[in-house]
PDB file of N, CA and C in Angstrom:
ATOM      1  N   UNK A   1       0.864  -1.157   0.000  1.00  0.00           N
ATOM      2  CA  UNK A   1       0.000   0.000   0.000  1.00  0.00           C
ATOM      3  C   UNK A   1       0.914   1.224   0.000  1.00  0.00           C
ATOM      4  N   UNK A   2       0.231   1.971  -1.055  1.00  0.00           N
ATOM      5  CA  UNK A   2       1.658   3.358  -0.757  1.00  0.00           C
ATOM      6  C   UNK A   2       1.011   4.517  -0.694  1.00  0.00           C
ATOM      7  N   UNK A   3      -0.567   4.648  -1.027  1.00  0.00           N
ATOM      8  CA  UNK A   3      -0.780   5.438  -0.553  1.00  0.00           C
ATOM      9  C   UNK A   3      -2.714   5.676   0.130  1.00  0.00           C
ATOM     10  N   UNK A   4      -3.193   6.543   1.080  1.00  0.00           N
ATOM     11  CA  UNK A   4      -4.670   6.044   1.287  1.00  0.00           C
ATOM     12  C   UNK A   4      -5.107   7.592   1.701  1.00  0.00           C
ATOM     13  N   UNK A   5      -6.264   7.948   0.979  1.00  0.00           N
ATOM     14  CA  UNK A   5      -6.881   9.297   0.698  1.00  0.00           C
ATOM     15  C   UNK A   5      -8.429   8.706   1.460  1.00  0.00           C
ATOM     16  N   UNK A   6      -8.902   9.779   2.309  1.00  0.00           N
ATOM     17  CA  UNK A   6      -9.988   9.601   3.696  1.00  0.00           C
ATOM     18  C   UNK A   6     -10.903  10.584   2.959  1.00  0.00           C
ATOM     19  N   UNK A   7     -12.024  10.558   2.931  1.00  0.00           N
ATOM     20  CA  UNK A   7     -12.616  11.851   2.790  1.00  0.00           C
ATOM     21  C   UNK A   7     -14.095  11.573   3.087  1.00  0.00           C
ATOM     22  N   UNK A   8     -14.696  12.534   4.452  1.00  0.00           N
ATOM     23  CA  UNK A   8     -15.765  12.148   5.145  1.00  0.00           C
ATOM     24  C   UNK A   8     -16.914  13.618   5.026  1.00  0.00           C
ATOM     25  N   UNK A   9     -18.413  13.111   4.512  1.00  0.00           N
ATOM     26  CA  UNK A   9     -18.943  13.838   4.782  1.00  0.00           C
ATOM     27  C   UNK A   9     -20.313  13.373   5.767  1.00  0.00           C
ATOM     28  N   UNK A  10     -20.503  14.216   6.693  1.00  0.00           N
ATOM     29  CA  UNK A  10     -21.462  14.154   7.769  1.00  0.00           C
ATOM     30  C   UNK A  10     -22.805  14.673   7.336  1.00  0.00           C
ATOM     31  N   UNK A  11     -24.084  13.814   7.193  1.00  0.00           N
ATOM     32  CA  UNK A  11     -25.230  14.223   7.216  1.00  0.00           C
ATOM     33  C   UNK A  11     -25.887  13.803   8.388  1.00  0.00           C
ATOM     34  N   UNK A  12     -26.349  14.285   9.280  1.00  0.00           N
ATOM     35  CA  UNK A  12     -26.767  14.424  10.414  1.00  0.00           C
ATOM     36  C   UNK A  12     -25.907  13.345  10.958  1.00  0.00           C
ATOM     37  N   UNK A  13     -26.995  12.109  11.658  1.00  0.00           N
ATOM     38  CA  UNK A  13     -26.253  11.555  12.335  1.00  0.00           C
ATOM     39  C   UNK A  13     -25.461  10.428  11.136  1.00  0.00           C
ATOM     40  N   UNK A  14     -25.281  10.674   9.771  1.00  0.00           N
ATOM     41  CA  UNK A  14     -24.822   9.581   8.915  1.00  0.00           C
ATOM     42  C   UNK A  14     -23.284   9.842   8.079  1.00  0.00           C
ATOM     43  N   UNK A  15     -22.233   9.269   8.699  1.00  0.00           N
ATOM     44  CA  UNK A  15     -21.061   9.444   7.906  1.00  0.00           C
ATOM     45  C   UNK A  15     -21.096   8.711   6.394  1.00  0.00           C
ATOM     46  N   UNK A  16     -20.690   9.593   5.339  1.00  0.00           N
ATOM     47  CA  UNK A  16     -20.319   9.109   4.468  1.00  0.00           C
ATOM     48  C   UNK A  16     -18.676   8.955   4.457  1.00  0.00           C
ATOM     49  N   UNK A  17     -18.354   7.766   3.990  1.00  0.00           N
ATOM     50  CA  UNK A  17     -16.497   8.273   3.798  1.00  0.00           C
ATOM     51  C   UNK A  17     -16.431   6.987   2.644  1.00  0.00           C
ATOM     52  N   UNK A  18     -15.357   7.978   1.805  1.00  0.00           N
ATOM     53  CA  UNK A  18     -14.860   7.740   0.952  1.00  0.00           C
ATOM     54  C   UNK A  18     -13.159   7.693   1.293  1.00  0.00           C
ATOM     55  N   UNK A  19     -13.074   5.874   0.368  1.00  0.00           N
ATOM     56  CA  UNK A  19     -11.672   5.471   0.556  1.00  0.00           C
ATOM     57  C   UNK A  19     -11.065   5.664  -0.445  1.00  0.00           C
ATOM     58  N   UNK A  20      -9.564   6.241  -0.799  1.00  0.00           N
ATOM     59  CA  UNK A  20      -9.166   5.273  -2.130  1.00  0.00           C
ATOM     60  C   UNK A  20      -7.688   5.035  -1.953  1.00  0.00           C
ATOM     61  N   UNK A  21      -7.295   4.144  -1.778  1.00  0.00           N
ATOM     62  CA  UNK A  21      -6.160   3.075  -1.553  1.00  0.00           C
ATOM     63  C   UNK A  21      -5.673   2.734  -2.903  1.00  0.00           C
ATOM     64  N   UNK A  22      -4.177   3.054  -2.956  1.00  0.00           N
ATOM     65  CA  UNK A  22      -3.628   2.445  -3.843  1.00  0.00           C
ATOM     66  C   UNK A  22      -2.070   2.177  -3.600  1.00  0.00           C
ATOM     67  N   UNK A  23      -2.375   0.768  -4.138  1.00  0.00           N
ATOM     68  CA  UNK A  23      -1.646  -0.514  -4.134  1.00  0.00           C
ATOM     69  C   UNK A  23      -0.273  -0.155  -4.807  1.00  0.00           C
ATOM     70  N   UNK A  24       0.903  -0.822  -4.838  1.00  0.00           N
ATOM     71  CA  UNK A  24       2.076  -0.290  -5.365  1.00  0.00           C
ATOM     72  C   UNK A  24       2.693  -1.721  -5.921  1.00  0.00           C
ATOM     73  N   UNK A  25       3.488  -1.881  -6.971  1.00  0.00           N
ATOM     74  CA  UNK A  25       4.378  -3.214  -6.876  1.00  0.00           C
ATOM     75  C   UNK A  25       5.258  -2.923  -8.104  1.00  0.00           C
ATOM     76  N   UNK A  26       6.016  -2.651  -7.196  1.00  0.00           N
ATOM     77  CA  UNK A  26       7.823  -2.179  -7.988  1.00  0.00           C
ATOM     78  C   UNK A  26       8.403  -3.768  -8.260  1.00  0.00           C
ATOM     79  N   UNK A  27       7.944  -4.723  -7.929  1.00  0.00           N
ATOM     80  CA  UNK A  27       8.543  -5.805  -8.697  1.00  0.00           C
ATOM     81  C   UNK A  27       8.136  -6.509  -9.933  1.00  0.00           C
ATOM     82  N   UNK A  28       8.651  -6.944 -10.648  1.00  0.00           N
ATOM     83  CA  UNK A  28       8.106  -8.196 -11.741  1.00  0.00           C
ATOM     84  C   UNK A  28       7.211  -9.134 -11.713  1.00  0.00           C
ATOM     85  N   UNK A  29       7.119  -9.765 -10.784  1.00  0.00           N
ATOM     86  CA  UNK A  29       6.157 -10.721 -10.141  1.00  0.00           C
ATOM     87  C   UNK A  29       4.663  -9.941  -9.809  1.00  0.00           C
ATOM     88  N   UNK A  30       4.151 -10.964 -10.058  1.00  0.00           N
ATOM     89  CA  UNK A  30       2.690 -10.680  -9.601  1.00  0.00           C
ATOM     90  C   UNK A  30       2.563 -11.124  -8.075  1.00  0.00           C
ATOM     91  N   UNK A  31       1.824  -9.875  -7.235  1.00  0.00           N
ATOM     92  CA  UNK A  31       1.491  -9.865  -6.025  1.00  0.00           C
ATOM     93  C   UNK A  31       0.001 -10.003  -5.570  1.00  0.00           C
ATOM     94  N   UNK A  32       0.106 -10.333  -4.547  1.00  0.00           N
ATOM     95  CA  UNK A  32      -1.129 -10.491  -3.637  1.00  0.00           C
ATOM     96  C   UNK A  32      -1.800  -9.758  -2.456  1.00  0.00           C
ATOM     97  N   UNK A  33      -2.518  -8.525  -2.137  1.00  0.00           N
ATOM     98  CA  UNK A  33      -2.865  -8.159  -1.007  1.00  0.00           C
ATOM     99  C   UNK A  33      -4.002  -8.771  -1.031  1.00  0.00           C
ATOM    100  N   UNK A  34      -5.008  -8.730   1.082  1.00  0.00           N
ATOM    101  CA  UNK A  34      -5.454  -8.658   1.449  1.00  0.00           C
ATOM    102  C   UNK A  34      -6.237  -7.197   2.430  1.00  0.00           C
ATOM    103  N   UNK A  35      -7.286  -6.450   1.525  1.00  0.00           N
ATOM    104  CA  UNK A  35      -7.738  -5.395   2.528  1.00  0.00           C
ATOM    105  C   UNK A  35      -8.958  -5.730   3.153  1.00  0.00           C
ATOM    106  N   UNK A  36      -8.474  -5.168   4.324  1.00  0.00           N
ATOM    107  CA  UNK A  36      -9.638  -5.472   5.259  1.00  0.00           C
ATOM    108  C   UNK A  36     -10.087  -4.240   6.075  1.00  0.00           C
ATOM    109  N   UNK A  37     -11.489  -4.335   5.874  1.00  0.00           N
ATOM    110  CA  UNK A  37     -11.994  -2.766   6.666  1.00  0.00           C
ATOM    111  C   UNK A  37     -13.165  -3.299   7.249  1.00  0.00           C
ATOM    112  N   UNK A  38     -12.962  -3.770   8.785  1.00  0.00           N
ATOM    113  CA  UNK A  38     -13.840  -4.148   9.632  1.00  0.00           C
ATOM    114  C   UNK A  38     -14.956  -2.657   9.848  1.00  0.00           C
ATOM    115  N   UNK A  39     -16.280  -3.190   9.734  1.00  0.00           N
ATOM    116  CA  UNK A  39     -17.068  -2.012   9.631  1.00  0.00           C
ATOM    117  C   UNK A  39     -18.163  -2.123  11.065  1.00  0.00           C
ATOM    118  N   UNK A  40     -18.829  -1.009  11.390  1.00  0.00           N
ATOM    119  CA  UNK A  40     -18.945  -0.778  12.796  1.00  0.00           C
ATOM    120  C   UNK A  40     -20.516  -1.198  12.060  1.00  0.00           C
ATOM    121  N   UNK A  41     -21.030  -1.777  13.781  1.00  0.00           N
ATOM    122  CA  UNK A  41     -22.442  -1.899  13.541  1.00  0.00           C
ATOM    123  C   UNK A  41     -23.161  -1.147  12.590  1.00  0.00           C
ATOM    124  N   UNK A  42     -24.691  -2.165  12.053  1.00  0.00           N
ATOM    125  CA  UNK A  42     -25.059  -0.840  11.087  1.00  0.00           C
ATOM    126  C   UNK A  42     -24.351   0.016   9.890  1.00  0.00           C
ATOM    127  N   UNK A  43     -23.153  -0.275  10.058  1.00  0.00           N
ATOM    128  CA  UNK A  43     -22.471   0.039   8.308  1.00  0.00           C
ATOM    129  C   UNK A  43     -22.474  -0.821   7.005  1.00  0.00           C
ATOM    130  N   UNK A  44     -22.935   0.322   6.136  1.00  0.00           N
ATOM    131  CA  UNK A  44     -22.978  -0.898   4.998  1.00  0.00           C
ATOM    132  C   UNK A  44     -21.774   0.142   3.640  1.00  0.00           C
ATOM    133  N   UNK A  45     -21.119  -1.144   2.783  1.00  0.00           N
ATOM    134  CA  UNK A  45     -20.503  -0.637   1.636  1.00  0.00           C
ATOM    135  C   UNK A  45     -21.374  -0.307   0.721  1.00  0.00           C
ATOM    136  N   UNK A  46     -21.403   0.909   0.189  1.00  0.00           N
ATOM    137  CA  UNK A  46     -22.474   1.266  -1.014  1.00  0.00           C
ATOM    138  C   UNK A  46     -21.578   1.142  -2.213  1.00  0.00           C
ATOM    139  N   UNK A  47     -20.344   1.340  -2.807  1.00  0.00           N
ATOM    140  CA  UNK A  47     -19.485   0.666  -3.903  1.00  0.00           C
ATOM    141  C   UNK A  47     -18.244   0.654  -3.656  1.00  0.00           C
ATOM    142  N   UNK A  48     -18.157  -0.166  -4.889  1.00  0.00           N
ATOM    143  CA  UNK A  48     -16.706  -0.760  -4.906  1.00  0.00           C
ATOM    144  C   UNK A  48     -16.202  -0.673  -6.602  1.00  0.00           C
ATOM    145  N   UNK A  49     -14.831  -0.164  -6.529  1.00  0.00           N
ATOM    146  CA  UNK A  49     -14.035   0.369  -7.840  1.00  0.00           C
ATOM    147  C   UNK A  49     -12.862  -0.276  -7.975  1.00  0.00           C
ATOM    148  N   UNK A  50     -12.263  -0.748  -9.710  1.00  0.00           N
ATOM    149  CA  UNK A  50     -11.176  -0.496  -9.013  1.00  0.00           C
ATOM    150  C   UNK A  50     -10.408   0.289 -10.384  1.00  0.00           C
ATOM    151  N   UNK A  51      -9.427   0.912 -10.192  1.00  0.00           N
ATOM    152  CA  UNK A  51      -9.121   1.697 -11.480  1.00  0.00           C
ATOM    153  C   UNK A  51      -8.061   0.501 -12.253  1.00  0.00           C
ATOM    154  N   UNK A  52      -8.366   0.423 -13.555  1.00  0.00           N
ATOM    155  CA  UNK A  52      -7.403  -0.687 -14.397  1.00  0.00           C
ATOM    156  C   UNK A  52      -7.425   0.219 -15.425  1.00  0.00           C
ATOM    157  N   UNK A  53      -6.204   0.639 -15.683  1.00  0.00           N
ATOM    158  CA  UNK A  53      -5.337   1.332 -17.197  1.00  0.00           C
ATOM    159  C   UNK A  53      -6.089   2.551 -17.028  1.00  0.00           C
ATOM    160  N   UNK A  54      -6.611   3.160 -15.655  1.00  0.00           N
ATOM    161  CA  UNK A  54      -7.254   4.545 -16.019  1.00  0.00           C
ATOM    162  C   UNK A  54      -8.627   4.351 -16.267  1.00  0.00           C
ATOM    163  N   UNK A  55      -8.964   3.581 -16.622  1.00  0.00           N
ATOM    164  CA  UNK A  55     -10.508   3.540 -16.282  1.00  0.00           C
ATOM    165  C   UNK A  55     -10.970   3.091 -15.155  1.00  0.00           C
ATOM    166  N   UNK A  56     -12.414   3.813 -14.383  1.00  0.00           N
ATOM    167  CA  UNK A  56     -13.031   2.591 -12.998  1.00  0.00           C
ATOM    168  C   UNK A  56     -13.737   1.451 -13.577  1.00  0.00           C
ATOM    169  N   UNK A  57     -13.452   0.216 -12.820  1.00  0.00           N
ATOM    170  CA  UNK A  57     -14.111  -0.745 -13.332  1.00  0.00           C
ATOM    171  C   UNK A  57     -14.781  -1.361 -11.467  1.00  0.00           C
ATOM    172  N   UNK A  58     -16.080  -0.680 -12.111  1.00  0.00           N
ATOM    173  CA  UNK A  58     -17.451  -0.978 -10.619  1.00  0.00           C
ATOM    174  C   UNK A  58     -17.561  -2.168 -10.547  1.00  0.00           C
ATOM    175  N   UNK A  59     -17.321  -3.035  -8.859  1.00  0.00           N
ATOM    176  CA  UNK A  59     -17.818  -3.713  -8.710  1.00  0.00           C
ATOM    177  C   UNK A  59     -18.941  -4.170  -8.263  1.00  0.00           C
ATOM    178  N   UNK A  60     -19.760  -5.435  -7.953  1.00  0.00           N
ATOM    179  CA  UNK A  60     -20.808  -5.636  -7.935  1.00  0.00           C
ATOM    180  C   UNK A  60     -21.095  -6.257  -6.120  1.00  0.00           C
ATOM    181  N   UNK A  61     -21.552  -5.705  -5.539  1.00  0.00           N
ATOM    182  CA  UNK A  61     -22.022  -6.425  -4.477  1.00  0.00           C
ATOM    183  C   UNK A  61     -22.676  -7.211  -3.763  1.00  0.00           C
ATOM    184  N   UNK A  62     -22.180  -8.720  -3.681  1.00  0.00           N
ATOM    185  CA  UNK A  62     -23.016  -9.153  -3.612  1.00  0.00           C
ATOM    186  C   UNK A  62     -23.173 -10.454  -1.707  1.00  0.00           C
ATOM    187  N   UNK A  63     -23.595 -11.065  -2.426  1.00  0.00           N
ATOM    188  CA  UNK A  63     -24.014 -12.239  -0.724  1.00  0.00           C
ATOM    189  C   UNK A  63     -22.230 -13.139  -0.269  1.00  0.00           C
ATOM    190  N   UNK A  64     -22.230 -13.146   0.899  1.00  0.00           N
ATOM    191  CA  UNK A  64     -20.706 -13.495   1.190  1.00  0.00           C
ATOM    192  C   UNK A  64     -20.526 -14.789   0.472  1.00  0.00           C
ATOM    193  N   UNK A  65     -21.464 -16.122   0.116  1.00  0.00           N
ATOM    194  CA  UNK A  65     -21.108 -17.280  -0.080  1.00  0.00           C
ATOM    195  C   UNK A  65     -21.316 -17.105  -1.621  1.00  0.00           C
ATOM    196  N   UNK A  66     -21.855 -15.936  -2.283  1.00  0.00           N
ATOM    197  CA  UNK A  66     -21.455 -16.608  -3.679  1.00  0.00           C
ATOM    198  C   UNK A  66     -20.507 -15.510  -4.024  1.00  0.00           C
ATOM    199  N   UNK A  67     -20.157 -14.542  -3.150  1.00  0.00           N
ATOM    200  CA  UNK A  67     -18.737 -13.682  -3.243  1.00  0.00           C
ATOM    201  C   UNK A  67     -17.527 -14.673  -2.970  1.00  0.00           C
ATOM    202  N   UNK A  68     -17.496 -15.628  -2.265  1.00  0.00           N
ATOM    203  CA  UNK A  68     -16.818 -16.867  -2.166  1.00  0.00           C
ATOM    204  C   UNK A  68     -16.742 -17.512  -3.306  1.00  0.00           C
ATOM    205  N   UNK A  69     -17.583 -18.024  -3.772  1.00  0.00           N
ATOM    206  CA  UNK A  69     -17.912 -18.874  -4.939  1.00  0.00           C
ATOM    207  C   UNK A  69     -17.279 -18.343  -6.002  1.00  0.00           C
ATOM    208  N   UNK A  70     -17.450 -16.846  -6.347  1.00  0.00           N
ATOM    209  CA  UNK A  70     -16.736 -16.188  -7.473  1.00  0.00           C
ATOM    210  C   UNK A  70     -15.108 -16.308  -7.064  1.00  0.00           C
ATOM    211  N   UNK A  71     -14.924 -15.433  -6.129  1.00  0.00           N
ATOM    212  CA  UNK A  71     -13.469 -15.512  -5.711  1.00  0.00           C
ATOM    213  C   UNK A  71     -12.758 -16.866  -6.086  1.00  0.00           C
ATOM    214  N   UNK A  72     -13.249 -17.811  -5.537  1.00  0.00           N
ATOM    215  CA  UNK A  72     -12.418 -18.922  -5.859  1.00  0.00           C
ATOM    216  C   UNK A  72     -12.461 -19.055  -7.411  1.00  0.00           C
ATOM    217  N   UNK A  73     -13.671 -19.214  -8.461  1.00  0.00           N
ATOM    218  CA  UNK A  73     -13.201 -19.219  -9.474  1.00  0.00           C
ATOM    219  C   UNK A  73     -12.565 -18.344 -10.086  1.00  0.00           C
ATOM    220  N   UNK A  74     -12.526 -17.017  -9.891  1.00  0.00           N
ATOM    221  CA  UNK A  74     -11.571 -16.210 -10.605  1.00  0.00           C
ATOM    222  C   UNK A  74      -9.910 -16.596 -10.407  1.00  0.00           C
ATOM    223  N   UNK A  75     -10.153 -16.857  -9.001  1.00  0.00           N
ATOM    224  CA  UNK A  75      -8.800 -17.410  -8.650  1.00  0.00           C
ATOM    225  C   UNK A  75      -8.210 -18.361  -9.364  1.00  0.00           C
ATOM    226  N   UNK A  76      -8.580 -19.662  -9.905  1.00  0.00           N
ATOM    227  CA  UNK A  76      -8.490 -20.772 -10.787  1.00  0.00           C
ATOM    228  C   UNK A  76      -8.184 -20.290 -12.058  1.00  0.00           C
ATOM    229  N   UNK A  77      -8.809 -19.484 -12.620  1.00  0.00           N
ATOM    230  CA  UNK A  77      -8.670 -18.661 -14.064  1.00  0.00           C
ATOM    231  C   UNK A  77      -7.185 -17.542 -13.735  1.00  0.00           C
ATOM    232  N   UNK A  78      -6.653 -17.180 -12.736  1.00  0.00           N
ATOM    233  CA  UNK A  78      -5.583 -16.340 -12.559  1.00  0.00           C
ATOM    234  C   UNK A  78      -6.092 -14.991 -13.302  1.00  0.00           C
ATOM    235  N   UNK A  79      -7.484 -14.477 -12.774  1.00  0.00           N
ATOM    236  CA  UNK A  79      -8.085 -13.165 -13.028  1.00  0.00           C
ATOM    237  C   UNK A  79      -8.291 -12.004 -11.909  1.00  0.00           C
ATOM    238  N   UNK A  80      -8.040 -11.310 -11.942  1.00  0.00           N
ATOM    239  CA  UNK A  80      -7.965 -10.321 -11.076  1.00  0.00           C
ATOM    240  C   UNK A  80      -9.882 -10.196 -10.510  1.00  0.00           C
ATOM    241  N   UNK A  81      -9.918 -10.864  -8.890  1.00  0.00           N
ATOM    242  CA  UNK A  81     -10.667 -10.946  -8.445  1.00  0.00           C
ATOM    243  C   UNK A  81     -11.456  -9.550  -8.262  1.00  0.00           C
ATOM    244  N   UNK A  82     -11.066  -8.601  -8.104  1.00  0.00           N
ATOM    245  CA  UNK A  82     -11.485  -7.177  -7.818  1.00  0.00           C
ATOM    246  C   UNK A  82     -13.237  -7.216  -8.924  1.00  0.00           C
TER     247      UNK A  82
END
């Protein structure tokens, strides 16, 4: 991770915040992170991005066991799970 931009706006009692994290890899090899953003009661993710060659490419949100289900097959195919 090399670099992570916060940006929060407050409507009454409701935080919005916006993340954007980006990943770094000065080597040849293909790498692997894990992010994790434990979320407080009552929080939910409204989207997910990820930028490839300059464009956003939106992801889709969906139920943990067939977010599982995908993950592993993308994984098998050596496709960028994002």
């Amino acid at each position: 991770m090399s670099e992570v931009e916060a940006e929060v706006h407050l409507y009454g009692d409701v935080a919005e915040t916006t993340l954007v994290v980006t990943f770094r890899n000065d080597t040849s090899r293909d790498l692997e992170a894990v992010l994790q953003l434990p979320l407080p009661e009552g929080a939910t993710i409204s989207r997910y991005a990820l930028d490839v060659d300059g464009k956003m490419k939106e992801g889709v949100l969906v139920d943990k066991d067939k977010g599982r289900k995908a993950y592993e097959e993308v994984i098998r195919g050596r496709i960028d799970p994002g």
